[in-house]
N, C-alpha and C. Protein backbone atom coordinates (compact mmCIF):
# COMPACT_ATOMS: atom_id res chain seq x y z
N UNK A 1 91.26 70.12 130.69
CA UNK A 1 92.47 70.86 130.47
C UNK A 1 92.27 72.31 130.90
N UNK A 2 93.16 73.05 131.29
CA UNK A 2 93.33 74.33 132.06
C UNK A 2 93.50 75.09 130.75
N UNK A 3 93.21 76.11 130.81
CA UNK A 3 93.51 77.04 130.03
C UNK A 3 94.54 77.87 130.26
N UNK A 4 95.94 78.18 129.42
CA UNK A 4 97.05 78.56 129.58
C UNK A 4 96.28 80.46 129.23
N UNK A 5 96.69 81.29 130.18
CA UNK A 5 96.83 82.40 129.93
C UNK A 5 97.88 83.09 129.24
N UNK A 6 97.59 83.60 127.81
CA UNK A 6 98.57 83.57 126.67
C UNK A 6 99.33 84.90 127.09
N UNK A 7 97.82 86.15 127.46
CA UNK A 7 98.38 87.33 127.68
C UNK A 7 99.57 87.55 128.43
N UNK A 8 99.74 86.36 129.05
CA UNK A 8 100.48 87.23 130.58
C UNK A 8 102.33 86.49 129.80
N UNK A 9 102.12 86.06 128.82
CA UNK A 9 103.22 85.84 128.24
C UNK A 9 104.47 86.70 127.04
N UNK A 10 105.03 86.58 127.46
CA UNK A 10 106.40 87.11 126.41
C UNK A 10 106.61 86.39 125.16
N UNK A 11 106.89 86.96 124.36
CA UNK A 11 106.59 86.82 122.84
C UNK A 11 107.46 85.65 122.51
N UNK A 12 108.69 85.51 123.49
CA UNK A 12 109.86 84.16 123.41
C UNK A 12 108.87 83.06 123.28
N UNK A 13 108.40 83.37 124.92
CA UNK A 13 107.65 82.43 125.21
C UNK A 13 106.52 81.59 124.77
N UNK A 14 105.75 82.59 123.97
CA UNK A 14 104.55 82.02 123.22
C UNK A 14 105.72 81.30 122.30
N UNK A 15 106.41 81.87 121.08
CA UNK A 15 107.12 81.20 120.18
C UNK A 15 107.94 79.49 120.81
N UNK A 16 108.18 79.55 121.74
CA UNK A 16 108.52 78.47 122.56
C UNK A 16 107.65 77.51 122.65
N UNK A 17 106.21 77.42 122.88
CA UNK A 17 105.00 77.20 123.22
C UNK A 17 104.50 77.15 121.47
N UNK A 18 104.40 77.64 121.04
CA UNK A 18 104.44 77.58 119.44
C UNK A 18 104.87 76.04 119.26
N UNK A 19 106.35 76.04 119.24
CA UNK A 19 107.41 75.32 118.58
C UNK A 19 107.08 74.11 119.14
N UNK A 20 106.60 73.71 120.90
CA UNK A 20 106.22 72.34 121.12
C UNK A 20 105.09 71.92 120.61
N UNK A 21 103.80 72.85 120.05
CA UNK A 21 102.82 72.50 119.75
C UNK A 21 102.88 72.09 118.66
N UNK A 22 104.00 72.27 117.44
CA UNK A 22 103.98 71.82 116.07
C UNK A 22 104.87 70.79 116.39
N UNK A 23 105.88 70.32 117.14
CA UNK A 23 106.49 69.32 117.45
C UNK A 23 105.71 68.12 118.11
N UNK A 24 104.87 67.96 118.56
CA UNK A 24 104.25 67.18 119.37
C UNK A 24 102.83 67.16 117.95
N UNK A 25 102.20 67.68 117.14
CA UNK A 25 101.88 68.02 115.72
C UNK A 25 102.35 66.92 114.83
N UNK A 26 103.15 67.05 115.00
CA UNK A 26 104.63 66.52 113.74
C UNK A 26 104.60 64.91 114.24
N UNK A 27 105.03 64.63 115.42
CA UNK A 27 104.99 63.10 115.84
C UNK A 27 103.74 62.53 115.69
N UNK A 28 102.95 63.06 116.19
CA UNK A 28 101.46 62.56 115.37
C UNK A 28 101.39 62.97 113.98
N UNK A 29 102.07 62.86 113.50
CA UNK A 29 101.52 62.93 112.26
C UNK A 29 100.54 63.86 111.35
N UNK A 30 99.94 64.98 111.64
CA UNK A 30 99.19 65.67 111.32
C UNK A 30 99.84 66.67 111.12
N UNK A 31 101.29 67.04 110.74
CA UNK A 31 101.76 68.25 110.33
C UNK A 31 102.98 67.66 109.84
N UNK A 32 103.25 68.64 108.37
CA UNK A 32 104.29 68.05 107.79
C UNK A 32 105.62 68.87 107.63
N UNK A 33 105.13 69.86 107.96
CA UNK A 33 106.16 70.99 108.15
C UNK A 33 106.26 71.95 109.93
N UNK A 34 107.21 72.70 109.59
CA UNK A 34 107.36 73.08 110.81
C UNK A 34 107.15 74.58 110.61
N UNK A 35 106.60 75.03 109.91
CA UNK A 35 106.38 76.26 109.73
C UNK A 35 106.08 77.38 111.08
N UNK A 36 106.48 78.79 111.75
CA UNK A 36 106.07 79.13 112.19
C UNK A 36 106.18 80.82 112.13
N UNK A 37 105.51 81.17 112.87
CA UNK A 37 105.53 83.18 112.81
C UNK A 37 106.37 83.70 113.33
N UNK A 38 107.87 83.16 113.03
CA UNK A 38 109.33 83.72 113.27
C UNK A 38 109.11 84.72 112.21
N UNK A 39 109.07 84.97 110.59
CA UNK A 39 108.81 85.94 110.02
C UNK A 39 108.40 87.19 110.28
N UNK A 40 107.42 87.23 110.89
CA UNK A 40 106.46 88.15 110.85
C UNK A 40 106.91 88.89 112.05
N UNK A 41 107.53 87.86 113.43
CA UNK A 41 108.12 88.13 114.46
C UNK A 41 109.16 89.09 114.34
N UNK A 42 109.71 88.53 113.24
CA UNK A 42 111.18 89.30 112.95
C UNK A 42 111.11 90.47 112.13
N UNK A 43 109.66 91.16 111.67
CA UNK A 43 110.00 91.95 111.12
C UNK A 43 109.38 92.90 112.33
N UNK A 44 108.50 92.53 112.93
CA UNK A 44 108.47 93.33 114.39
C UNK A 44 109.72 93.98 115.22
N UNK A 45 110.37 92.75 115.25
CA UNK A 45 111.91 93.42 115.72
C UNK A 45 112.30 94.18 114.95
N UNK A 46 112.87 94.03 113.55
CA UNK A 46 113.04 95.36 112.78
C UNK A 46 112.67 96.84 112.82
N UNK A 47 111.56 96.17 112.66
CA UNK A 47 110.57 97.94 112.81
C UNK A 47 110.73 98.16 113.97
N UNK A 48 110.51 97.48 115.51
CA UNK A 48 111.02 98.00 116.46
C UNK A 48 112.18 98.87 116.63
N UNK A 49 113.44 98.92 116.11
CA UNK A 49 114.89 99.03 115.83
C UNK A 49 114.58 100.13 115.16
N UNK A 50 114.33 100.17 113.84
CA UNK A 50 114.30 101.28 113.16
C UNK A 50 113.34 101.99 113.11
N UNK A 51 112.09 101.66 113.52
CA UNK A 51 111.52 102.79 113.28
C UNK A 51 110.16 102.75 111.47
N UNK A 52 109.38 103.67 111.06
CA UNK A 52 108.90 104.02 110.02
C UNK A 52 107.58 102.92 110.01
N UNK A 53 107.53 102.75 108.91
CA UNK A 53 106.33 101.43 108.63
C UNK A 53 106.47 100.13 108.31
N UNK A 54 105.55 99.89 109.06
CA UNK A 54 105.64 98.41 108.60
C UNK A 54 104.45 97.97 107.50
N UNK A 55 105.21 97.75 106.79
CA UNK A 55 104.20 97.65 105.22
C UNK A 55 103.48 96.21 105.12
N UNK A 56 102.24 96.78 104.27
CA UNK A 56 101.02 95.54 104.56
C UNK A 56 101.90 94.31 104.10
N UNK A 57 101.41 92.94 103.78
CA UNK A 57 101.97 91.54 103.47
C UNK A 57 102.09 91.79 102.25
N UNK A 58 101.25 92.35 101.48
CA UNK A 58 101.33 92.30 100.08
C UNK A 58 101.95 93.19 99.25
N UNK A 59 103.21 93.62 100.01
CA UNK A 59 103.99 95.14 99.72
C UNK A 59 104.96 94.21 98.55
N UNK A 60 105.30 94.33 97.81
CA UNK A 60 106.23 93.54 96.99
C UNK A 60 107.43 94.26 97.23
N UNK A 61 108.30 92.95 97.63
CA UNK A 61 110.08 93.10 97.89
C UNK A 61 110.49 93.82 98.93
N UNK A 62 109.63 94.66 99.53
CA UNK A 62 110.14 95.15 101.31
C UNK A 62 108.99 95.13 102.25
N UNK A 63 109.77 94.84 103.33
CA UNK A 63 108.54 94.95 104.48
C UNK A 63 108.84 96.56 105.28
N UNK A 64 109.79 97.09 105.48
CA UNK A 64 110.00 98.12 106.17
C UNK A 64 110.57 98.99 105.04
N UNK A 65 109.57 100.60 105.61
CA UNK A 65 110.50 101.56 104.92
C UNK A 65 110.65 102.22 106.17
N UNK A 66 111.97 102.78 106.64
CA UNK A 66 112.52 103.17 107.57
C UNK A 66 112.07 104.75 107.70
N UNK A 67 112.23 105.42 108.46
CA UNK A 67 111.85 107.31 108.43
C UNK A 67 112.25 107.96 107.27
N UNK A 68 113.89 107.55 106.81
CA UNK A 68 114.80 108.19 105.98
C UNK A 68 114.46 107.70 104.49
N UNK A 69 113.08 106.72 103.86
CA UNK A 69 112.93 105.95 102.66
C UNK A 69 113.37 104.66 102.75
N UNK A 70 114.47 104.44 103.55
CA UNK A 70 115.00 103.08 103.25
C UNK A 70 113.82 102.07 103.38
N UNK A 71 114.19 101.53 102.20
CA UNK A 71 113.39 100.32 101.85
C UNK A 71 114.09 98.89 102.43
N UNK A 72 113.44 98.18 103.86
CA UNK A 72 113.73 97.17 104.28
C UNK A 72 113.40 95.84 103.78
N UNK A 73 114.21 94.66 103.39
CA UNK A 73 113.49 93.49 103.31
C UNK A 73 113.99 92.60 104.72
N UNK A 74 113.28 91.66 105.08
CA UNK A 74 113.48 91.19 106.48
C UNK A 74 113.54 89.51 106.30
N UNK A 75 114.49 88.92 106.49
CA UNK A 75 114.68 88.06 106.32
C UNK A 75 115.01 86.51 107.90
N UNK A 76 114.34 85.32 108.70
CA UNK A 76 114.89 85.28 109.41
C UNK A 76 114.89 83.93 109.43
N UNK A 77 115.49 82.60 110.36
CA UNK A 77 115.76 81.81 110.41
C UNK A 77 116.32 80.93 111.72
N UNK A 78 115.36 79.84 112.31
CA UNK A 78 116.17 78.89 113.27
C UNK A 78 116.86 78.32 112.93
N UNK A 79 117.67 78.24 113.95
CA UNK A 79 119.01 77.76 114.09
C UNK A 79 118.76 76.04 113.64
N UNK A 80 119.67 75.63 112.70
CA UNK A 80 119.12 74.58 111.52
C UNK A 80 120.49 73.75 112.13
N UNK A 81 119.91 72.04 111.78
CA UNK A 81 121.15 71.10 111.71
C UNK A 81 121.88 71.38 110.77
N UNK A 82 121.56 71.78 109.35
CA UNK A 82 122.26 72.29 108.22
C UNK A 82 122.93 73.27 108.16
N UNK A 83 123.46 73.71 110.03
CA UNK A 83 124.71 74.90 109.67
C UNK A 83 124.75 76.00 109.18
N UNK A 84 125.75 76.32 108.64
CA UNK A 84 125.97 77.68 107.53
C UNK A 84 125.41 77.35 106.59
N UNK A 85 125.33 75.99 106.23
CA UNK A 85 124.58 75.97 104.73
C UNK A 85 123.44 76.12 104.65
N UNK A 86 122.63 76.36 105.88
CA UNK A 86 121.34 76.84 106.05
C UNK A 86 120.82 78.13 104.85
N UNK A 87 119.95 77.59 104.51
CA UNK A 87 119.23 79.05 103.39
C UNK A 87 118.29 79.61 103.75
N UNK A 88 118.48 81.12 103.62
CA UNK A 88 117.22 81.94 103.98
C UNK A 88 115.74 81.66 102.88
N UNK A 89 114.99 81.86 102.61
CA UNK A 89 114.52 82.15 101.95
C UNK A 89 114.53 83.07 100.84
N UNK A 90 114.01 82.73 99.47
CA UNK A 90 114.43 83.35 98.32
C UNK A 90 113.78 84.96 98.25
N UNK A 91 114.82 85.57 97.45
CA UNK A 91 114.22 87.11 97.23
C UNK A 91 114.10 86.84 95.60
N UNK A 92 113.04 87.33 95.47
CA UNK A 92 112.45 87.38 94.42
C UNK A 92 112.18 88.47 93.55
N UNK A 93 112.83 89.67 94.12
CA UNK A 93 113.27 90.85 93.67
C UNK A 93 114.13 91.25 94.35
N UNK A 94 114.61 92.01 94.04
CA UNK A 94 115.59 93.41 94.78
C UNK A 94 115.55 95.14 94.88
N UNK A 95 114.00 95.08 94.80
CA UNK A 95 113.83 96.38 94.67
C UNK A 95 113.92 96.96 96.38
N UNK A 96 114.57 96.92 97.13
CA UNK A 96 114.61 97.08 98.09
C UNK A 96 116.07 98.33 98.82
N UNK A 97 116.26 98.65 99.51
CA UNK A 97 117.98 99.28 100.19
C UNK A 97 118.72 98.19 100.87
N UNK A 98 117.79 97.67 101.67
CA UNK A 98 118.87 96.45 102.56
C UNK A 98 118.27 95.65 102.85
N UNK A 99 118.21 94.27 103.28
CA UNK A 99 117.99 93.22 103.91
C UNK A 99 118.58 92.76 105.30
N UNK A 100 117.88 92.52 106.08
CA UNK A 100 118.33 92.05 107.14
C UNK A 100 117.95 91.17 107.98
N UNK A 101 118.98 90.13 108.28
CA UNK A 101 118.64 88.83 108.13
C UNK A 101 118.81 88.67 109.88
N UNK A 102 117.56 87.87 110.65
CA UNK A 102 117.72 87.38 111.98
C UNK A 102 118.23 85.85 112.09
N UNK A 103 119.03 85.54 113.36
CA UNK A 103 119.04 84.12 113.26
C UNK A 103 119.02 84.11 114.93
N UNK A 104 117.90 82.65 114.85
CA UNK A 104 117.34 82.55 116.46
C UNK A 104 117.35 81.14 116.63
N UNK A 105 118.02 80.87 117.95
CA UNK A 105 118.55 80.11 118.14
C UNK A 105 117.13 78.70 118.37
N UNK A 106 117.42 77.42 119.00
CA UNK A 106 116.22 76.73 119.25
C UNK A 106 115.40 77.37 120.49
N UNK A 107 115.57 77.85 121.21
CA UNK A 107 115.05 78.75 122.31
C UNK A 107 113.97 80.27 122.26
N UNK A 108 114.45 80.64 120.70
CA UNK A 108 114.79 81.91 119.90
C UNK A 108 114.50 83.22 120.76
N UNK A 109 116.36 82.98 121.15
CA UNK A 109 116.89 83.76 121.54
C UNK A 109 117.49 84.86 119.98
N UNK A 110 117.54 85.61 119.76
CA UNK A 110 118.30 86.54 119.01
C UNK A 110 119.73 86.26 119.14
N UNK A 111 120.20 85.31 118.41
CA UNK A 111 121.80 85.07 118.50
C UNK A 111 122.39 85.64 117.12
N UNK A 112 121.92 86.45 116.16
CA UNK A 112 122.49 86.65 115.36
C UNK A 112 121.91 87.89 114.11
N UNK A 113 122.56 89.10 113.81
CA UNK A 113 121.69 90.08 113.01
C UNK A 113 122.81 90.56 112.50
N UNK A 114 122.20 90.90 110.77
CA UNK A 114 123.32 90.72 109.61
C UNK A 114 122.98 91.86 108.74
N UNK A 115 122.86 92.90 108.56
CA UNK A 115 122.57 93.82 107.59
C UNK A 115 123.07 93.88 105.90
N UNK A 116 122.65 93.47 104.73
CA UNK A 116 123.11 93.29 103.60
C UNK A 116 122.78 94.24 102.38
N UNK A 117 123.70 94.66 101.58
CA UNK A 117 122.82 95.74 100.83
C UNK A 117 122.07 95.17 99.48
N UNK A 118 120.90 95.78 98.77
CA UNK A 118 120.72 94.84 97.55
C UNK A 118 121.42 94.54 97.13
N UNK A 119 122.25 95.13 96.05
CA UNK A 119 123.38 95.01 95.23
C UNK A 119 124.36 94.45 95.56
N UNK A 120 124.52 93.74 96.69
CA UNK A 120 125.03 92.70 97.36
C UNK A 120 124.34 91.21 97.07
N UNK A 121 123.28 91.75 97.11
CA UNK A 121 122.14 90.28 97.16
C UNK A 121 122.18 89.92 94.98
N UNK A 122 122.08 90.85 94.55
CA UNK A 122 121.98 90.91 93.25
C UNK A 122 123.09 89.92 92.71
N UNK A 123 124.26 89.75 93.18
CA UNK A 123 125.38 89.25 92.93
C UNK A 123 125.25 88.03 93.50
N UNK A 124 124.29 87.40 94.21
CA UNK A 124 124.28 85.81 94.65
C UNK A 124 123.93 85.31 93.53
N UNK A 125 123.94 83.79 93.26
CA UNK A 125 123.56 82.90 92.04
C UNK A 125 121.96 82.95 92.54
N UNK A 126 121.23 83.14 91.05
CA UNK A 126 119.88 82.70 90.75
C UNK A 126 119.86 81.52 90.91
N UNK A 127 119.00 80.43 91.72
CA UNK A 127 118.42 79.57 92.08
C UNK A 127 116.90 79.19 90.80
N UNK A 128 116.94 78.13 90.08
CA UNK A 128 116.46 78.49 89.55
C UNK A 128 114.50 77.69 89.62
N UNK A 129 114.87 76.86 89.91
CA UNK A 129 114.17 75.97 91.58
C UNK A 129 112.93 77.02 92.21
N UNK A 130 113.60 77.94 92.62
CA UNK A 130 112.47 78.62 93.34
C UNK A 130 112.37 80.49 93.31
N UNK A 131 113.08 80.59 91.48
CA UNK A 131 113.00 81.52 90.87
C UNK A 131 113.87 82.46 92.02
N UNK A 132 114.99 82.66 92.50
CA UNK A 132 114.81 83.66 93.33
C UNK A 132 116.36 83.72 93.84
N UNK A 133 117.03 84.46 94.70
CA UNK A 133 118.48 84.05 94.84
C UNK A 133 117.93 84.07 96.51
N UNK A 134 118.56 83.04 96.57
CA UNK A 134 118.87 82.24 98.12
C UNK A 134 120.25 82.31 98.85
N UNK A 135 120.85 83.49 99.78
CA UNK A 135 121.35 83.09 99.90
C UNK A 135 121.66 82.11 101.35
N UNK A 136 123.16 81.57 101.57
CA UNK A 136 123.00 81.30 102.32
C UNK A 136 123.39 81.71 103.87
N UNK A 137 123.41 81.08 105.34
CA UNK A 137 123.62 82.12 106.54
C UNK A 137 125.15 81.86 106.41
N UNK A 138 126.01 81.01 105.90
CA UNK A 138 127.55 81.18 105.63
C UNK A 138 128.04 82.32 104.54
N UNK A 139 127.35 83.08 103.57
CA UNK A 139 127.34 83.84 102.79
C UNK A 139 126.87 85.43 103.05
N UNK A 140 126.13 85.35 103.92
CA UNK A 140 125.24 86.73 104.86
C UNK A 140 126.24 86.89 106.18
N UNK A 141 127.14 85.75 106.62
CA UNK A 141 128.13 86.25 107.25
C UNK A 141 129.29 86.74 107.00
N UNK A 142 129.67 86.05 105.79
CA UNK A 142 130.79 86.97 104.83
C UNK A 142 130.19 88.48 104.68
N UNK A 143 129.47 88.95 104.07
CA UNK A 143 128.99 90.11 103.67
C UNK A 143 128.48 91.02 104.63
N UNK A 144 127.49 90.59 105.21
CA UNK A 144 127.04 91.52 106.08
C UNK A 144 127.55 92.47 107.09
N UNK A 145 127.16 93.36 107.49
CA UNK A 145 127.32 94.51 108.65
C UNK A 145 126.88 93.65 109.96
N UNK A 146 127.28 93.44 110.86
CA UNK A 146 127.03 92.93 112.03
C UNK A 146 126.04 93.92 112.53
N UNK A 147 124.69 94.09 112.86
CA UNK A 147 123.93 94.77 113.68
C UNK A 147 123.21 93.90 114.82
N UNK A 148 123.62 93.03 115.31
CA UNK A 148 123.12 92.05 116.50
C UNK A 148 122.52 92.81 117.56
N UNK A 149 123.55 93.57 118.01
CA UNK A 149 123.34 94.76 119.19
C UNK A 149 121.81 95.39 119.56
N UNK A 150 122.23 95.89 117.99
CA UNK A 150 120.79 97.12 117.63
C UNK A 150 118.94 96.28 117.41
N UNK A 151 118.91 94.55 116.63
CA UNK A 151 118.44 94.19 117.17
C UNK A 151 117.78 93.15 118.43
N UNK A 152 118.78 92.82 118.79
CA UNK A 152 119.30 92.17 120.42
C UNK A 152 118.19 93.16 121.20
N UNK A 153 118.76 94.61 121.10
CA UNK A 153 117.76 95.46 122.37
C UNK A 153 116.33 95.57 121.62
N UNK A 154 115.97 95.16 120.36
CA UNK A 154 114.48 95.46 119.87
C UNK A 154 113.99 94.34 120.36
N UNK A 155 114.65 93.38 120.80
CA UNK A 155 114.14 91.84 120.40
C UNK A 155 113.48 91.92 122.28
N UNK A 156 114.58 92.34 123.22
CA UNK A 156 114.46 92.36 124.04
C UNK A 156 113.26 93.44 124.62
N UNK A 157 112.94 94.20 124.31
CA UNK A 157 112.08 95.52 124.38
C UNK A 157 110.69 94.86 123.73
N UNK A 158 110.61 93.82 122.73
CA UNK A 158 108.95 93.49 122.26
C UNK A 158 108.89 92.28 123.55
N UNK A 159 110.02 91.27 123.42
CA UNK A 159 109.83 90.22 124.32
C UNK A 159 109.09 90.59 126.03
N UNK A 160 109.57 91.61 126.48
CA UNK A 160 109.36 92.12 128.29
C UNK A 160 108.09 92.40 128.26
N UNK A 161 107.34 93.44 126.92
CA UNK A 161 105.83 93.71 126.50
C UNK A 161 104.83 92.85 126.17
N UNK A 162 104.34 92.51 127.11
CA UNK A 162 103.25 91.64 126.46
C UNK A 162 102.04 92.51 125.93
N UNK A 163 102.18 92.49 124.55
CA UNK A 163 100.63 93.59 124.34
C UNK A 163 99.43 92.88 124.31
């Protein structure tokens, strides 16, 4: 087997390359989930966008504090057979300013960015399952600030860089 040169790739692309390797995983049988580093991806885009720090893993309830204090939580999600009723993952606090939620398509392309304030999130139903309020991407589209734009060009600006 050849060895695929990772460097010379775009961040889509690895994630693309990701996604067949846990799929082809999955049919054999040796993986039971589809888990992948869209998270971590997406808070790259964030901080790309805004700016400030990106806070260690073990920061409780935000990943970004922006220049100005704002306290970011980063929230993101492929594009699911389950629709709008698709659920982000639970917040488990709200000590945070805003949340902002990515949604990427099967390709993950950046098709979708939702800005929400806590006290927005505070008002979803407690889930009680997985301690935490969940909401869902039909519920983050009611509410949210449309910022697609703002990270559309972050998404596009890490993707062209291969570091």
């Amino acid at each position: 087997m050849t060895a695929v040169d990772l460097t010379a790739l775009g961040v889509q692309d690895l994630l693309q390359l990701d996604a067949a390797i846990i799929a082809e995983l999955r049919r054999r049988s040796l993986v039971r989930t589809s888990n992948k580093p869209l998270g971590d991806v997406a808070e790259a885009v964030v901080h790309a966008a805004r700016g400030g720090v990106l806070e260690p893993n073990s920061t409780k309830s935000h990943d970004i504090t922006a220049p100005g204090g704002q306290r970011i939580q980063v929230k993101a999600m492929g594009v699911r057979t389950a629709g709008t009723a698709a659920k982000f993952s639970a917040f488990r606090s709200t000590d945070f300013t805003t949340a902002v939620f990515l949604v990427f398509d099967l390709d993950f392309n950046l098709i979708e960015a939702r800005e929400v304030d806590a006290a927005d999130i505070e008002q979803t139903r407690l889930v009680a399952h997985v301690n935490g309020r969940q909401p869902t991407l039909r519920w983050v589209r009611s509410t949210g600030t449309d910022v697609t734009a703002e990270m559309q060009a972050a998404w596009t600006r890490l993707n062209e860089t291969p570091t």
